[in-house]
N, C-alpha and C. Protein backbone atom coordinates (compact mmCIF):
# COMPACT_ATOMS: atom_id res chain seq x y z
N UNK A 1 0.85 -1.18 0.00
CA UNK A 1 0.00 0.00 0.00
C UNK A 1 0.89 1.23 0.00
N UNK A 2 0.81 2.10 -0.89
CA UNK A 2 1.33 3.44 -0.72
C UNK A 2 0.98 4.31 0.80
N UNK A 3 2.21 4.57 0.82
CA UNK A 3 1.72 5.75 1.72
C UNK A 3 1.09 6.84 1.50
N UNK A 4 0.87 7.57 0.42
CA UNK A 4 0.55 8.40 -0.18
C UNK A 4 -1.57 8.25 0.00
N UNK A 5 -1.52 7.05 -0.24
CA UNK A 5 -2.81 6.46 0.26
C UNK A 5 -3.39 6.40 1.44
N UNK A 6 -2.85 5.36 1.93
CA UNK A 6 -2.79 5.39 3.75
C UNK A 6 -3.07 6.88 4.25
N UNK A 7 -2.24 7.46 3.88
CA UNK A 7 -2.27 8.98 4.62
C UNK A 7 -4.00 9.80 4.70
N UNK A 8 -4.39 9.52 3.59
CA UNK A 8 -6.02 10.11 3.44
C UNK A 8 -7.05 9.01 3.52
N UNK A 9 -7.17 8.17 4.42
CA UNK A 9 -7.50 6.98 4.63
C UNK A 9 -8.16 6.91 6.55
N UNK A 10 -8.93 6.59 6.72
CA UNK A 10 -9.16 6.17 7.88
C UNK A 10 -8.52 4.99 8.78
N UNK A 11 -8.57 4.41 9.49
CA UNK A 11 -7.47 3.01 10.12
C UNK A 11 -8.68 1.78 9.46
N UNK A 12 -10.18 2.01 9.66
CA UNK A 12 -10.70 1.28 9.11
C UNK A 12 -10.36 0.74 7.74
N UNK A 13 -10.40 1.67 6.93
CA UNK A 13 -9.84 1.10 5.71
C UNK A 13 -8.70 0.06 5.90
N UNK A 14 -7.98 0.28 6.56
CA UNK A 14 -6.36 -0.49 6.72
C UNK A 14 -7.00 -1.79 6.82
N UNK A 15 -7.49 -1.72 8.02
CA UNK A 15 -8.52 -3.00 8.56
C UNK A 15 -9.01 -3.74 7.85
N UNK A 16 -10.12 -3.21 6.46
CA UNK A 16 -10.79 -3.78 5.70
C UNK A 16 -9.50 -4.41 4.92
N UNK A 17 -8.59 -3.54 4.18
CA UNK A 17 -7.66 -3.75 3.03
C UNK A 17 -7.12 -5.64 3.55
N UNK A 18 -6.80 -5.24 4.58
CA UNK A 18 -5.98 -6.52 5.35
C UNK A 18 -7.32 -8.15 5.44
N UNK A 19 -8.07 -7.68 5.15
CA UNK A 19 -9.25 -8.74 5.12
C UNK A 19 -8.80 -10.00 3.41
N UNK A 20 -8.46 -9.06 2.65
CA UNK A 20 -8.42 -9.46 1.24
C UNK A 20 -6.89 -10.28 1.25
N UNK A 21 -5.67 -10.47 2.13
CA UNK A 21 -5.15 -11.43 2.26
C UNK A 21 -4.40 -11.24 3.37
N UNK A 22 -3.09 -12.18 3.43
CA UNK A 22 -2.64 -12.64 4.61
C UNK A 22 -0.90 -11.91 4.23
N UNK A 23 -0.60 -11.11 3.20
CA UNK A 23 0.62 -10.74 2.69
C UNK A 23 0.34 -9.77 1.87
N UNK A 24 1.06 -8.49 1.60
CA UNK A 24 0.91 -7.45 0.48
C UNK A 24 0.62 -8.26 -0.78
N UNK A 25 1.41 -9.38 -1.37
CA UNK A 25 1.48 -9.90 -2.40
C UNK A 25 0.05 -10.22 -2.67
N UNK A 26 -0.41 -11.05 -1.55
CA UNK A 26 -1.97 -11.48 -1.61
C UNK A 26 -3.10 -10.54 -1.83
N UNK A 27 -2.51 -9.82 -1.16
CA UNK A 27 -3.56 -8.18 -0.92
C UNK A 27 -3.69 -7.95 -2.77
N UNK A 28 -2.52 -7.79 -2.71
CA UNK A 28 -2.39 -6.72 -4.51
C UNK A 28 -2.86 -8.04 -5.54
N UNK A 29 -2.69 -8.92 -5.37
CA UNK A 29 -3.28 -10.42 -6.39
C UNK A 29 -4.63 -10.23 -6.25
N UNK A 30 -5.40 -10.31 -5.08
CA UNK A 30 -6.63 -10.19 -5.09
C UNK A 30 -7.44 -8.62 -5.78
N UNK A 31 -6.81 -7.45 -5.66
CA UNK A 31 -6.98 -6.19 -6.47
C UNK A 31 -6.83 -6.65 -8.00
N UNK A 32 -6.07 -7.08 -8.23
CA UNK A 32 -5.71 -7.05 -9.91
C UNK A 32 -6.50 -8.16 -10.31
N UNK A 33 -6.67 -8.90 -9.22
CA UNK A 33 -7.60 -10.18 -10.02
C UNK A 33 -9.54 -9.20 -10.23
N UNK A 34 -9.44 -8.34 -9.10
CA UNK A 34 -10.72 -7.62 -9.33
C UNK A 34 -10.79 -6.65 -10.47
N UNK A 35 -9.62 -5.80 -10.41
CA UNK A 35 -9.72 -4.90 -12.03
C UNK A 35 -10.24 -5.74 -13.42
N UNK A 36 -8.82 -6.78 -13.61
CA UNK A 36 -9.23 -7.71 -14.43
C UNK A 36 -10.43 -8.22 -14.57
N UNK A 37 -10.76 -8.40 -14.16
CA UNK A 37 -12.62 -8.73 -14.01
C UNK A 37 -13.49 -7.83 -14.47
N UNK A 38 -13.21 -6.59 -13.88
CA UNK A 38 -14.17 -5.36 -14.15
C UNK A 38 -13.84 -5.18 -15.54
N UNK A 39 -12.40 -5.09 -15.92
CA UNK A 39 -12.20 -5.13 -17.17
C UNK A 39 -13.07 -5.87 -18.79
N UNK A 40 -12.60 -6.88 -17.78
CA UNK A 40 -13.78 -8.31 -19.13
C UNK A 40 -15.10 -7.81 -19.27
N UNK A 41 -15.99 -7.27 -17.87
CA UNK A 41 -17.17 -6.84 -17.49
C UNK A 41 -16.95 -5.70 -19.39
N UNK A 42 -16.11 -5.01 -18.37
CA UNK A 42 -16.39 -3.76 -19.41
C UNK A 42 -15.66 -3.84 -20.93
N UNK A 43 -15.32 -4.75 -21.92
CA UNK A 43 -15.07 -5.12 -22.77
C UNK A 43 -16.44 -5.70 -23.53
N UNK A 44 -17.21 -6.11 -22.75
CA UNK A 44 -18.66 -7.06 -23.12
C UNK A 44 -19.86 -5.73 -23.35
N UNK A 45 -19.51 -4.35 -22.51
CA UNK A 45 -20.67 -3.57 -22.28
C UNK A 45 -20.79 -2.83 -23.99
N UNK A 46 -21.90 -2.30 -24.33
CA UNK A 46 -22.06 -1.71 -25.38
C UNK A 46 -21.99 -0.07 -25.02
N UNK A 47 -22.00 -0.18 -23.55
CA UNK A 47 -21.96 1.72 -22.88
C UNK A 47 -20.57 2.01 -23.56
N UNK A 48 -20.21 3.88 -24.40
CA UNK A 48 -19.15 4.12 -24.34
C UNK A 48 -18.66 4.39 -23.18
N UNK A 49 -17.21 4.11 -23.21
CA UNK A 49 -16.11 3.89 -21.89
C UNK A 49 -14.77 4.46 -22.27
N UNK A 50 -14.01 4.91 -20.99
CA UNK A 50 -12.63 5.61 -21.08
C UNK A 50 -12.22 4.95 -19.75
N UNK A 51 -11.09 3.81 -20.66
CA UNK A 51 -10.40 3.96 -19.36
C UNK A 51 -9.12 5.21 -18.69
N UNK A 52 -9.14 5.15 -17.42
CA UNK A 52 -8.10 6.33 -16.86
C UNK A 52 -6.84 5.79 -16.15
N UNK A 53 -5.72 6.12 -16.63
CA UNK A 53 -4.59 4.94 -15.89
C UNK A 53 -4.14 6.39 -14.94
N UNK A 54 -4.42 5.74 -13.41
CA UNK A 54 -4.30 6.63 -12.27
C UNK A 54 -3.04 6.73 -11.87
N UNK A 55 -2.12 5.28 -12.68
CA UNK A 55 -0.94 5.20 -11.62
C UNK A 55 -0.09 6.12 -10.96
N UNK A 56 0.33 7.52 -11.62
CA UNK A 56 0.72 8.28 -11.59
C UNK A 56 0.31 9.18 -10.64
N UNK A 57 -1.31 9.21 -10.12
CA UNK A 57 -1.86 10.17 -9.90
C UNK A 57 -1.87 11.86 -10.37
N UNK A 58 -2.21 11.55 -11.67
CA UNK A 58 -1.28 13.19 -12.38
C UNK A 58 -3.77 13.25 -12.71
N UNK A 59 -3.87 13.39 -11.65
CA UNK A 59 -5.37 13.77 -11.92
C UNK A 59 -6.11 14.74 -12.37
N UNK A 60 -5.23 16.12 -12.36
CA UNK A 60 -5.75 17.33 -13.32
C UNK A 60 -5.74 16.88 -14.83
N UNK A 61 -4.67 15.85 -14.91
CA UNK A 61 -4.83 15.65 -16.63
C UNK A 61 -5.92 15.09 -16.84
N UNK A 62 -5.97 13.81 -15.49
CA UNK A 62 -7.39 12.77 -15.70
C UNK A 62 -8.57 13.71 -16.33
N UNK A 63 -8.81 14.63 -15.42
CA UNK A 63 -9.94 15.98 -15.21
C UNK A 63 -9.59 16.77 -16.48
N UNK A 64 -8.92 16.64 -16.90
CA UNK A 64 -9.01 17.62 -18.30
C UNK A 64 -9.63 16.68 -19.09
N UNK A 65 -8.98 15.23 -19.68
CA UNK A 65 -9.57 14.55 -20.50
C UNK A 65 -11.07 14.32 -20.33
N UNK A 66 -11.03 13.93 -18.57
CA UNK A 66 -12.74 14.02 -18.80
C UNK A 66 -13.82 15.10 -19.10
N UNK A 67 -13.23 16.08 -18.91
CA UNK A 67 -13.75 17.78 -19.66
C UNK A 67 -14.12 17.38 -20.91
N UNK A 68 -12.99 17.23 -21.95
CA UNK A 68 -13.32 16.85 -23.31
C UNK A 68 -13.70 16.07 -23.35
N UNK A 69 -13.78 14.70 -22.89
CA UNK A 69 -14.76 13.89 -23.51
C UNK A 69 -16.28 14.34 -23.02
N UNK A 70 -16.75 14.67 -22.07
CA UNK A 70 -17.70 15.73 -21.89
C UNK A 70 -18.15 16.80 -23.20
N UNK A 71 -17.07 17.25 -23.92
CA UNK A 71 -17.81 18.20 -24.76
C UNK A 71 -18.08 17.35 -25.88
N UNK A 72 -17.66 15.95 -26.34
CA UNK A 72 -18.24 15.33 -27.44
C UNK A 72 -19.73 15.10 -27.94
């Protein structure tokens, strides 16, 4: 888990996060096994879709792109 995260986070959250495994490794396997999923979900949908790669957290850009796709 980032700290960067943690930091704007309640202890509950920590709590919950730690439910999903028994090791970071487990923790982050069980996340990616959920994206992946949502992913397939959303490959099947006929709704238009954007995905947003957060990794960075550079979110004013996120927020710009979603501006323009807004004005389409």
């Amino acid at each position: 888990m980032s700290s960067r995260t943690v930091e704007h986070r309640r202890n509950s959250w920590g709590d919950h996060i730690k439910t999903k495994g028994k090791s970071p490794e487990e923790i982050a396997d069980y996340y990616i096994d959920q994206q992946q999923s949502l992913l397939k979900l959303l490959e099947q949908s006929k709704l238009p879709h954007h995905i947003f790669n957060t990794t960075n957290h550079d979110y004013e850009n996120i927020a710009a792109e979603i501006e323009k796709l807004g004005r389409r």
